[in-house]
Protein backbone atom coordinates (compact mmCIF):
# COMPACT_ATOMS: atom_id res chain seq x y z
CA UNK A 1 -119.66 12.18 192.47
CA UNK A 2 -116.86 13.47 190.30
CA UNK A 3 -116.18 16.55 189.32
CA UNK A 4 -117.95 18.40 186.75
CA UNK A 5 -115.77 19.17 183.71
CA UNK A 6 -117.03 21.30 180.15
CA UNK A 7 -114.69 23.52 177.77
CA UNK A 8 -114.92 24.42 174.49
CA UNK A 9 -111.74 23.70 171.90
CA UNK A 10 -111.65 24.70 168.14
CA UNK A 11 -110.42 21.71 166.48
CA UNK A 12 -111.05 23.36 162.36
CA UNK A 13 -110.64 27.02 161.55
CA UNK A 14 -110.91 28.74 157.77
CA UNK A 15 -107.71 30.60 156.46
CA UNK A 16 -105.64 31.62 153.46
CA UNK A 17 -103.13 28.94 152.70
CA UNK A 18 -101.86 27.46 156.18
CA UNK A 19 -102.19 30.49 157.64
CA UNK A 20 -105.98 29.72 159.93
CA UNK A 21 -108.46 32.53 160.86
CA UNK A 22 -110.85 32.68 163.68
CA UNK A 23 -113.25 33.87 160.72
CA UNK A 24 -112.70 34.28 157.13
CA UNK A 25 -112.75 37.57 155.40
CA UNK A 26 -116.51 37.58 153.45
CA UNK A 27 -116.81 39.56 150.43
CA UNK A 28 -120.62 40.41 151.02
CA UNK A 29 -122.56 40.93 154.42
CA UNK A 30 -126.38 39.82 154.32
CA UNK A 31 -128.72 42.94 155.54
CA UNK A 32 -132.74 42.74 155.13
CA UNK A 33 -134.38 40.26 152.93
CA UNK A 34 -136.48 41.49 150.50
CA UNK A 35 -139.29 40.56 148.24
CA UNK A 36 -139.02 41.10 144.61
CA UNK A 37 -141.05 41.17 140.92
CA UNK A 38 -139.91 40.18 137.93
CA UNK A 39 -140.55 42.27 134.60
CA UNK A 40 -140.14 41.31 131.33
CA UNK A 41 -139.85 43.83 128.49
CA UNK A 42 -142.61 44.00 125.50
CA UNK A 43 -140.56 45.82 123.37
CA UNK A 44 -136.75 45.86 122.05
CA UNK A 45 -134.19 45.90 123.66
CA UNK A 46 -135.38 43.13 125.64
CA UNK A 47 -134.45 44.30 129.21
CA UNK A 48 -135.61 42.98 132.68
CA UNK A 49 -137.09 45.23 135.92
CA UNK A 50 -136.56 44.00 139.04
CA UNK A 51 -138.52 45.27 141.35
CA UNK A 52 -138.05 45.36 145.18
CA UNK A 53 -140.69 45.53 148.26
CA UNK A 54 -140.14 45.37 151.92
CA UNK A 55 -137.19 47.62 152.02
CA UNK A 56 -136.91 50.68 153.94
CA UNK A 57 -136.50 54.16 152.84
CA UNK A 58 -132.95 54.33 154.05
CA UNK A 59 -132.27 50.99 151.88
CA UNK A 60 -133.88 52.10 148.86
CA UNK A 61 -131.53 55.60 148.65
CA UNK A 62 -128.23 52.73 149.61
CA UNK A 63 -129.04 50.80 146.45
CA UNK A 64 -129.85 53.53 144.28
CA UNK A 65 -126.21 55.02 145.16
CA UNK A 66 -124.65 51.75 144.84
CA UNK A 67 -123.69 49.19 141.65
CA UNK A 68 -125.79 46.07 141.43
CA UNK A 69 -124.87 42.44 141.06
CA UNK A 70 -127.70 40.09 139.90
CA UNK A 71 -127.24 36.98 141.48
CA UNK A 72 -128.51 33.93 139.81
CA UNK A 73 -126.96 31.47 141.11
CA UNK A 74 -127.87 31.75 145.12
CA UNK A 75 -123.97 31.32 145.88
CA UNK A 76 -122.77 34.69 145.31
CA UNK A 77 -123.34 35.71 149.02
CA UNK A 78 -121.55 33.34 150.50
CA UNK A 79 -117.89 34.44 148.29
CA UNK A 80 -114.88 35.01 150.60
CA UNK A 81 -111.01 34.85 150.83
CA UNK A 82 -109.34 31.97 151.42
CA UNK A 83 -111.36 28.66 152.52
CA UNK A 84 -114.13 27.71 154.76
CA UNK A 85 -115.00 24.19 156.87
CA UNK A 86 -118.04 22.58 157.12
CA UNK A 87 -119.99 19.49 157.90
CA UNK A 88 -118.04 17.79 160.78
CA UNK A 89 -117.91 13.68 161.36
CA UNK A 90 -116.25 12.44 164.42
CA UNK A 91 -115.43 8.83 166.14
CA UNK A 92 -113.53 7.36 169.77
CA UNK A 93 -111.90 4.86 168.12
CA UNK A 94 -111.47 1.20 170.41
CA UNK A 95 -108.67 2.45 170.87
CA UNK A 96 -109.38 5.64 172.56
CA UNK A 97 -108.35 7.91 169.64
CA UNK A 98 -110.80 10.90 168.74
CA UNK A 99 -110.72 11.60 164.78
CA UNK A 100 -112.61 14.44 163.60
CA UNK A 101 -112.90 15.04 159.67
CA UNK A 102 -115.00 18.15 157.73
CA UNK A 103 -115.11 19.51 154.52
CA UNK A 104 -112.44 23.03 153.55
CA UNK A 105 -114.72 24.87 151.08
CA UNK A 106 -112.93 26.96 148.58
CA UNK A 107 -113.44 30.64 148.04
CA UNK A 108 -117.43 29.97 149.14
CA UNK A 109 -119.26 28.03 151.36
CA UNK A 110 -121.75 27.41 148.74
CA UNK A 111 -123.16 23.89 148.17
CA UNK A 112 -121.37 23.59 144.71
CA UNK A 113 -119.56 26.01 142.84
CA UNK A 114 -116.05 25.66 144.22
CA UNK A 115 -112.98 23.09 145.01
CA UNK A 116 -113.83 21.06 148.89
CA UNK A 117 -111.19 18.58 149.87
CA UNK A 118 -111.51 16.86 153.18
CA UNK A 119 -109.74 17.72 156.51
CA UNK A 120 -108.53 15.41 159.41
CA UNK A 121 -107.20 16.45 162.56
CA UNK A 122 -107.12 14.01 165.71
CA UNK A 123 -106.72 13.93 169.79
CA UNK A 124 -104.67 11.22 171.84
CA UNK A 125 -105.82 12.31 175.30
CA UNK A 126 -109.90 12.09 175.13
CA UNK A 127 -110.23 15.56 172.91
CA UNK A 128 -108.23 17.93 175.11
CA UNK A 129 -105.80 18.99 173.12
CA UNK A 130 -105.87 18.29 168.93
CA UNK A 131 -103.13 18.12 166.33
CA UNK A 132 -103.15 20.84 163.52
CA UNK A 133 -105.73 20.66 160.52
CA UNK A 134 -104.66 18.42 157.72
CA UNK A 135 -106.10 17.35 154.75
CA UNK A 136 -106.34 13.67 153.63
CA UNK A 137 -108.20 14.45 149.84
CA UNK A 138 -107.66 16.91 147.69
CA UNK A 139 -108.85 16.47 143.67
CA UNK A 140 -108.32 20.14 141.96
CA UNK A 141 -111.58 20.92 140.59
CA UNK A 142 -113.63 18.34 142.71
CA UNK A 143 -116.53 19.30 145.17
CA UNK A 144 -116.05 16.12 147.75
CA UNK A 145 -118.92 15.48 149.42
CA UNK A 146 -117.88 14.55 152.88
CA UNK A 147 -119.68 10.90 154.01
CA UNK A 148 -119.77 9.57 157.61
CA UNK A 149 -116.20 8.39 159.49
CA UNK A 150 -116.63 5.03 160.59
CA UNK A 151 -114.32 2.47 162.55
CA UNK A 152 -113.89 -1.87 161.81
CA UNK A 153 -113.39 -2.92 165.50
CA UNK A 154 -112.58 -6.12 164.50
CA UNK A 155 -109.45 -4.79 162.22
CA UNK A 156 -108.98 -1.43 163.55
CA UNK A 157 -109.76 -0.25 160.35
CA UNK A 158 -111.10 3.61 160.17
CA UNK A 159 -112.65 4.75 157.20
CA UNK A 160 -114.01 8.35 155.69
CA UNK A 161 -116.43 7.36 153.01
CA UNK A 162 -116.78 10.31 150.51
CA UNK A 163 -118.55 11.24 146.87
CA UNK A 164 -117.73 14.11 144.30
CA UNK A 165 -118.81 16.10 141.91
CA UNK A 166 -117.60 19.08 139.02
CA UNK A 167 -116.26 21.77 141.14
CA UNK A 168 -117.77 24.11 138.39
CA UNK A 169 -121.65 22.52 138.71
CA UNK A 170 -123.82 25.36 141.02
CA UNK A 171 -126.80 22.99 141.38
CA UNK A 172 -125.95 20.04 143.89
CA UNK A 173 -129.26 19.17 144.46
CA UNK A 174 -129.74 19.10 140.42
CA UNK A 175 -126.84 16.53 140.13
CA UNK A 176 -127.98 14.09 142.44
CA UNK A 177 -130.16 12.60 139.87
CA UNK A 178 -127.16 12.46 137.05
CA UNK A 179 -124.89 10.45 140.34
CA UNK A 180 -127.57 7.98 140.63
CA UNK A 181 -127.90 7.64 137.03
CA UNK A 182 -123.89 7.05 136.35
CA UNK A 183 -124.27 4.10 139.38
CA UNK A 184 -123.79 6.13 142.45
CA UNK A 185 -121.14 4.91 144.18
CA UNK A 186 -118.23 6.46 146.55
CA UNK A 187 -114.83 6.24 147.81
CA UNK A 188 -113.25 5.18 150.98
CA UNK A 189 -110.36 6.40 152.42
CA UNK A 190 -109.13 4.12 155.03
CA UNK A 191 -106.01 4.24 158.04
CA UNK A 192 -105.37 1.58 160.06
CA UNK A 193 -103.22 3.19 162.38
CA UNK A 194 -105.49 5.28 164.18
CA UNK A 195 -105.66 8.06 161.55
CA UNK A 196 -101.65 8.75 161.02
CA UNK A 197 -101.62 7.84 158.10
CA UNK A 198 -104.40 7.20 155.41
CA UNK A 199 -104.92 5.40 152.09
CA UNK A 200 -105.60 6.84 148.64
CA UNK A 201 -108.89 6.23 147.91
CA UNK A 202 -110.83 2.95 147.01
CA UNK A 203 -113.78 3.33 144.88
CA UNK A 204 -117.17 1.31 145.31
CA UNK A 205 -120.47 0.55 144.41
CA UNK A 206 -122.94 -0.77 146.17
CA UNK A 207 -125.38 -3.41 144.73
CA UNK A 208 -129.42 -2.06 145.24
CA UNK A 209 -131.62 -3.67 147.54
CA UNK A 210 -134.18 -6.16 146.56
CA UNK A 211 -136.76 -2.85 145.75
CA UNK A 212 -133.87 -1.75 143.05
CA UNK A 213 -132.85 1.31 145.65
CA UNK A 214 -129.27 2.24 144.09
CA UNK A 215 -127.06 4.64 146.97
CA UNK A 216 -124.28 6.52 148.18
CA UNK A 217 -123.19 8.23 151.50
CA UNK A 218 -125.11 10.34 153.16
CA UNK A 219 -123.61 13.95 154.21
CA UNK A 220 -120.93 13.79 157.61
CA UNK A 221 -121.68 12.43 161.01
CA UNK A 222 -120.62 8.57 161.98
CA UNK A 223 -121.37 5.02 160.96
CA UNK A 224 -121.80 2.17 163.37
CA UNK A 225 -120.88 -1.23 163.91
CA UNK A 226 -123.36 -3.66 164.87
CA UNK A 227 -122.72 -5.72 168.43
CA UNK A 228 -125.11 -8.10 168.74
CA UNK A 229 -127.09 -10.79 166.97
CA UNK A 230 -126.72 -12.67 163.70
CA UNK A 231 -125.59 -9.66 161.82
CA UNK A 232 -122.79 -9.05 164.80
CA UNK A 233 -119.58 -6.65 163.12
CA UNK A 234 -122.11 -5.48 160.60
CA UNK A 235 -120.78 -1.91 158.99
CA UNK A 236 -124.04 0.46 158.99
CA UNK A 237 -123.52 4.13 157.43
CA UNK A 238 -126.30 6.64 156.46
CA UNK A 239 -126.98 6.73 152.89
CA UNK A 240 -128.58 8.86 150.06
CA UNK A 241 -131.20 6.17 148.37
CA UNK A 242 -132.80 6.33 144.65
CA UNK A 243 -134.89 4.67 142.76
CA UNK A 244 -136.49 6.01 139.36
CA UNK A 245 -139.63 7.87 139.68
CA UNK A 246 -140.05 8.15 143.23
CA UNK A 247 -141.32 11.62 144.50
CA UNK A 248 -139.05 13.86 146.66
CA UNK A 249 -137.25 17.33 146.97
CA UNK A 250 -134.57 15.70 144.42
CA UNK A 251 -137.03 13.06 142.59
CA UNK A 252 -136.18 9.74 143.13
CA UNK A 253 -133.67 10.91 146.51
CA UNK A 254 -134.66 9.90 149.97
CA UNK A 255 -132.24 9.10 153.17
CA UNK A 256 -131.41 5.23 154.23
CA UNK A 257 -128.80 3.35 154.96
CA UNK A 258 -125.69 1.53 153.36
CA UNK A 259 -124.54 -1.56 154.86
CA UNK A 260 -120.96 -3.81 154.55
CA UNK A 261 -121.21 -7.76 155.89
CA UNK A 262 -116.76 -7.81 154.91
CA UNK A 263 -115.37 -5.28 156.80
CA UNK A 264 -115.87 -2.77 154.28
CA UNK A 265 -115.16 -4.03 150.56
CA UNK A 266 -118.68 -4.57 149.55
CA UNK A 267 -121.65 -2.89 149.90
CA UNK A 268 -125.26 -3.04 149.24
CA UNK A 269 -128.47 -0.64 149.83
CA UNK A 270 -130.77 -1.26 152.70
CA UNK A 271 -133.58 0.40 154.41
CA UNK A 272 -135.40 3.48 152.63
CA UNK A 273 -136.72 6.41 154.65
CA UNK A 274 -140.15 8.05 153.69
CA UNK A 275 -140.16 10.95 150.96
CA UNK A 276 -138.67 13.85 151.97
CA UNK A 277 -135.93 12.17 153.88
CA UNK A 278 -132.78 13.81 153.79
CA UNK A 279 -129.54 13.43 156.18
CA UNK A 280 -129.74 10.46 158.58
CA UNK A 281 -128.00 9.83 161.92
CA UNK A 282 -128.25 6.26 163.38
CA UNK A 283 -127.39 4.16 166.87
CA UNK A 284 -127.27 0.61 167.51
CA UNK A 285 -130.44 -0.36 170.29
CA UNK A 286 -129.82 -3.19 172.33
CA UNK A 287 -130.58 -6.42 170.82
CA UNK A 288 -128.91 -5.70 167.46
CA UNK A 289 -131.89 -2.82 166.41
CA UNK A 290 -131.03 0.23 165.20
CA UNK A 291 -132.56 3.50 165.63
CA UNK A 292 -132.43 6.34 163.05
CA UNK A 293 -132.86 10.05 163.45
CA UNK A 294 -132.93 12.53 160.52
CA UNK A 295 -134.45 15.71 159.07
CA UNK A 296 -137.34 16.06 156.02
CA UNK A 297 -136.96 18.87 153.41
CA UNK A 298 -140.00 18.10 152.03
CA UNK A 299 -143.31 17.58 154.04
CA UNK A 300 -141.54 19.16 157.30
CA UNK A 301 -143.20 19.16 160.72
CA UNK A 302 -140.30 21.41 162.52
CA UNK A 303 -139.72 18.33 164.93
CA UNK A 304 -137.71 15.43 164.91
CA UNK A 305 -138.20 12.49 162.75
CA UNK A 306 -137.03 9.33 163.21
CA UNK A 307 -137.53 5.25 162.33
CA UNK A 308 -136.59 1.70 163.70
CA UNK A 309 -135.06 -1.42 161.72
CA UNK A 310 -134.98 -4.39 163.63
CA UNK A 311 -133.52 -6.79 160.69
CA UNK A 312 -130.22 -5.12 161.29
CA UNK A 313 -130.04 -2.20 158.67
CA UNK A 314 -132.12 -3.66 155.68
CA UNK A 315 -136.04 -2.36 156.18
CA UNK A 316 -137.73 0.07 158.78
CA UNK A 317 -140.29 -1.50 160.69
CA UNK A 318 -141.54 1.72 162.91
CA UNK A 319 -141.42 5.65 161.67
CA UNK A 320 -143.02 8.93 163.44
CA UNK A 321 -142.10 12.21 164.67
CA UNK A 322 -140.62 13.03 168.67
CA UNK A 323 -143.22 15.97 169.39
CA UNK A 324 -140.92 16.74 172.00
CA UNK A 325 -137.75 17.02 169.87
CA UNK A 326 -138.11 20.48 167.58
CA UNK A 327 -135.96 20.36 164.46
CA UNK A 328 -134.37 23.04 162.22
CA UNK A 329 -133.61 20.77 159.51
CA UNK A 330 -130.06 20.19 160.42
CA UNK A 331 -128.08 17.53 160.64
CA UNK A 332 -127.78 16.06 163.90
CA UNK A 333 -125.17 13.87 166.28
CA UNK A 334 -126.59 10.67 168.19
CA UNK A 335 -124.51 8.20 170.06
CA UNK A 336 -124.57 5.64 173.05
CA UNK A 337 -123.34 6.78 176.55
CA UNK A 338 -122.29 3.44 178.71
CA UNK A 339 -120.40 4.97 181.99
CA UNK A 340 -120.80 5.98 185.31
CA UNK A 341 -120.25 4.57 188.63
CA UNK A 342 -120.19 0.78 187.60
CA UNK A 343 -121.08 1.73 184.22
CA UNK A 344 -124.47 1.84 185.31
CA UNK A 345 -125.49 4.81 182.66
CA UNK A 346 -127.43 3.15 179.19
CA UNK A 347 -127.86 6.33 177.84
CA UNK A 348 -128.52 7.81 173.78
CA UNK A 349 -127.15 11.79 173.54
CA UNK A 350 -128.86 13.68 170.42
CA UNK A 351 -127.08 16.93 169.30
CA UNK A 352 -128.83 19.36 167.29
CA UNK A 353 -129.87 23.43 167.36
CA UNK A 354 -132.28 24.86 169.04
CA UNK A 355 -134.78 27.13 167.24
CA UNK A 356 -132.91 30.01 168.68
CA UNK A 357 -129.45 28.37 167.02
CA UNK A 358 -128.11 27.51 170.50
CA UNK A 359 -126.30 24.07 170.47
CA UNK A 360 -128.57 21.57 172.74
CA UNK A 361 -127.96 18.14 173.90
CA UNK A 362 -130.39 15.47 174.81
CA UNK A 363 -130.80 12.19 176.84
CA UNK A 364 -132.98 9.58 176.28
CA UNK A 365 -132.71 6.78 179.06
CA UNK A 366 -135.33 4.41 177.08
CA UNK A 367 -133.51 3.61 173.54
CA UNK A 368 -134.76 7.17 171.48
CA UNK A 369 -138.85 6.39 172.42
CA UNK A 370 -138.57 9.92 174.60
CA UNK A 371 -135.84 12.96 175.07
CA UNK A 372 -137.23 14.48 178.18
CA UNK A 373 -133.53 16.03 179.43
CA UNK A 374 -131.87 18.58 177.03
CA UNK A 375 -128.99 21.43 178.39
CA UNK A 376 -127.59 24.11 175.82
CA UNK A 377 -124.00 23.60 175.23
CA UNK A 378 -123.56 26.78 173.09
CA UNK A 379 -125.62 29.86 173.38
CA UNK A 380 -124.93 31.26 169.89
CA UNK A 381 -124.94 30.16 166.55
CA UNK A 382 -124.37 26.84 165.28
CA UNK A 383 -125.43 24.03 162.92
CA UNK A 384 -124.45 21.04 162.19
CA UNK A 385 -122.51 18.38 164.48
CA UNK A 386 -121.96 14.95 165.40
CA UNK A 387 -121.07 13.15 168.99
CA UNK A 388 -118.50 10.56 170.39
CA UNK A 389 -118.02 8.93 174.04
CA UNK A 390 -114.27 7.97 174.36
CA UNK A 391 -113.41 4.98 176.67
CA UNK A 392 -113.03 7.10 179.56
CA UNK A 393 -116.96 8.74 179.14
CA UNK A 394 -115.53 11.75 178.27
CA UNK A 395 -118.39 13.18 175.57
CA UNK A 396 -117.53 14.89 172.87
CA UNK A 397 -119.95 17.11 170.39
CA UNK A 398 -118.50 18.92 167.67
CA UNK A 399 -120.32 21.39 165.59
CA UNK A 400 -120.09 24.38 164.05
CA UNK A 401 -120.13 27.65 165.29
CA UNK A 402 -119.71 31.48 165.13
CA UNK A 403 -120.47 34.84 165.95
CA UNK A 404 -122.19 36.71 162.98
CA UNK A 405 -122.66 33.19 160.87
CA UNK A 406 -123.08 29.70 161.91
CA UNK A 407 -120.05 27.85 160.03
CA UNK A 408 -117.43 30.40 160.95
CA UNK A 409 -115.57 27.68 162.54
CA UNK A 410 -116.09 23.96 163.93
CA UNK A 411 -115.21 23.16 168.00
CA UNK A 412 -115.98 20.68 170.13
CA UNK A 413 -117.54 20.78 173.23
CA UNK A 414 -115.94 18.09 175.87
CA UNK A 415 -117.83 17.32 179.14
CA UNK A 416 -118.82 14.46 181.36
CA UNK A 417 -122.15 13.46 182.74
CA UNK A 418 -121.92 14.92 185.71
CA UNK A 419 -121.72 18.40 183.92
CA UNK A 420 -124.44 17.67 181.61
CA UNK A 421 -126.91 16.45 184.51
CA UNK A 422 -125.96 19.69 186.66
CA UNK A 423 -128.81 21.35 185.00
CA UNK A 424 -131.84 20.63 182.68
CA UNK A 425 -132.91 23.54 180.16
């Protein structure tokens, strides 16, 4: 048996220009929550009470010697200097290349609010070492929503699909509705020399499916390439789906899938998830099927949810919940493991947080039906992340991480099966 090998290597860090920080400088640190009443005057001037409950005697003198911000926008908290990363996609490219891409949030790591561009940085020898941060898209007063990072074997092709909206808009989930209204639609940002280089972006939009579901990527993670059957080199990325009227956390919003038949120049809308479907993460079965894992906002269990297409990306045939699997309502990574002695191994890996925030792995030896083997990879807190195998069955799982927040800073974990086997939590 071979050695057993795991370390932990931070591939994005925040900072203040190009100067990178093991944790950026917050303006505000989050104490007790508390519960609070709203008061209205009856008489002029208007004025408005707040009142607080739930806070201790201690916290009531601190806030009665201290100024006051109201916050109404949910975002204040989350101010700091410099930037922030977040949301982290990753590949092993055919060619044995390891591209990771993530969002560098301006000033907050609110979801809206502020300038994101996108950052690359990539590995030539399976994710030991990584070349310094860069950023492939900047648009001054853009938020970019970061889509999946995707690979053409056939052309070598890698792509970072992305969408954007007003840097100055605080709602995102409010302007989801308005992007589906204007069309949808996204960019791609393609390199086709193993992420050296990249394009400037491409914009498209995809036609709806037969049920009029318009789309647009879905947040970070990978796409996949379909091997087998009639639909063989098949592009398959998660989506956001809408359709007028339908009921959801953002009415007419659920999670799906995108899918390209050209190697990337046209799209259309395919399968829709159930409502409350929000960020999906998908793997090719054997046969050509393709499995689907994602999270619900709406109508939440607290474990796993997942669904089955077996016409290649366009409907779901099978949905339920993996009892066994608790969620957080995260993002999570899946991928295929072939390796081993012989390549013997058929394995699926799942990545997502425990309920304690400790970064878990899982193995599923019968195509996603059970995941009856999980170890912790991180005992701390993280949050989102996404998974690769490179050529050589090194895995790789990056997510984010940190010690008083969970987005402090994104790493990957790289290991081989032998260390993930060594012990079952």
């Amino acid at each position: 048996m071979s050695e057993r090998v795991f370390e932990k290597i931070d591939v994005f860090l925040p900072g203040q220009g190009e100067t990178l920080t093991q944790a950026p400088a917050h303006h505000w640190e989050r104490a007790e929550r508390a519960n609070a009443q709203i008061y209205y005057s009856t008489r002029e001037p208007k004025s408005v009470l707040i009142h607080l409950t739930g806070l201790t005697r201690e916290e009531r003198k601190a806030l009665a010697d201290l100024p006051i911000e109201v916050d109404l926008s949910a975002l204040k908290y989350h101010d700091y200097d410099g930037f922030g990363v977040h949301l982290p996609g990753l590949i092993a490219t055919k060619q044995g290349t390891a591209i990771a891409v993530c969002q560098k949030r301006h000033g907050s790591m609110g979801d809206g609010g502020n300038q994101v561009d996108i950052l690359m940085s990539r590995s030539e020898n399976n994710g030991a070492t990584w070349q310094r941060q860069e950023v492939i898209f900047e648009e001054a007063g853009a938020f970019t929503y970061l889509g999946p990072i995707f690979e053409d074997c056939t052309t070598g092709t890698i792509f970072v699909a992305f969408w954007k909206m007003p840097a100055d808009i605080l709602d995102d989930l409010g302007y989801f509705s308005e992007h589906a209204k204007q069309g949808g639609g996204f960019y791609l940002l393609k390199s086709t020399d193993e992420g050296r280089s990249w394009s400037d972006p491409s914009y498209v939009r995809p036609e709806p499916n037969a049920d009029g579901w318009a789309g647009w990527p879905n947040n970070c993670v990978h796409g996949i390439q379909l091997t087998f059957g009639p639909r063989k080199d098949r592009l398959v990325i998660p989506a956001f789906l809408y359709k007028e009227g339908e009921p959801g956390q953002v009415p007419g919003v659920r999670g799906g899938l995108l899918y390209s038949d050209d190697g990337g120049q046209n799209w259309r809308a395919g399968a829709v998830l159930p409502e409350g479907s929000d960020e999906v993460s998908l793997v090719e079965t054997t046969g050509g099927g393709i499995y689907v894992s994602y999270r619900k906002n709406t109508l939440a269990t607290g474990k796993r949810h997942f669904a089955r297409s077996t016409d290649y990306g366009e409907t779901f045939c099978e949905h339920g919940q993996h009892e066994e699997v608790p969620d957080t309502n995260l993002h999570a990574g899946l991928t295929r493991y072939r390796g081993g002695e012989g390549r013997s191994e058929d394995l699926l890996l799942f990545s997502n947080p425990s309920p304690a925030k400790d970064m878990t792995i899982r193995i599923s030896r019968d195509e996603g039906r059970s995941w009856d083997f999980s170890r912790r990879i991180e005992r701390g807190l993280s949050r989102y992340s996404d998974l690769a195998v490179t050529p050589d069955g090194t895995i790789l799982c990056l997510y984010t991480n940190g010690v008083v927040r969970d987005r402090e800073k994104i790493s990957v974990a790289r290991f081989n099966l032998e260390w993930l086997m060594g012990a079952s939590d």
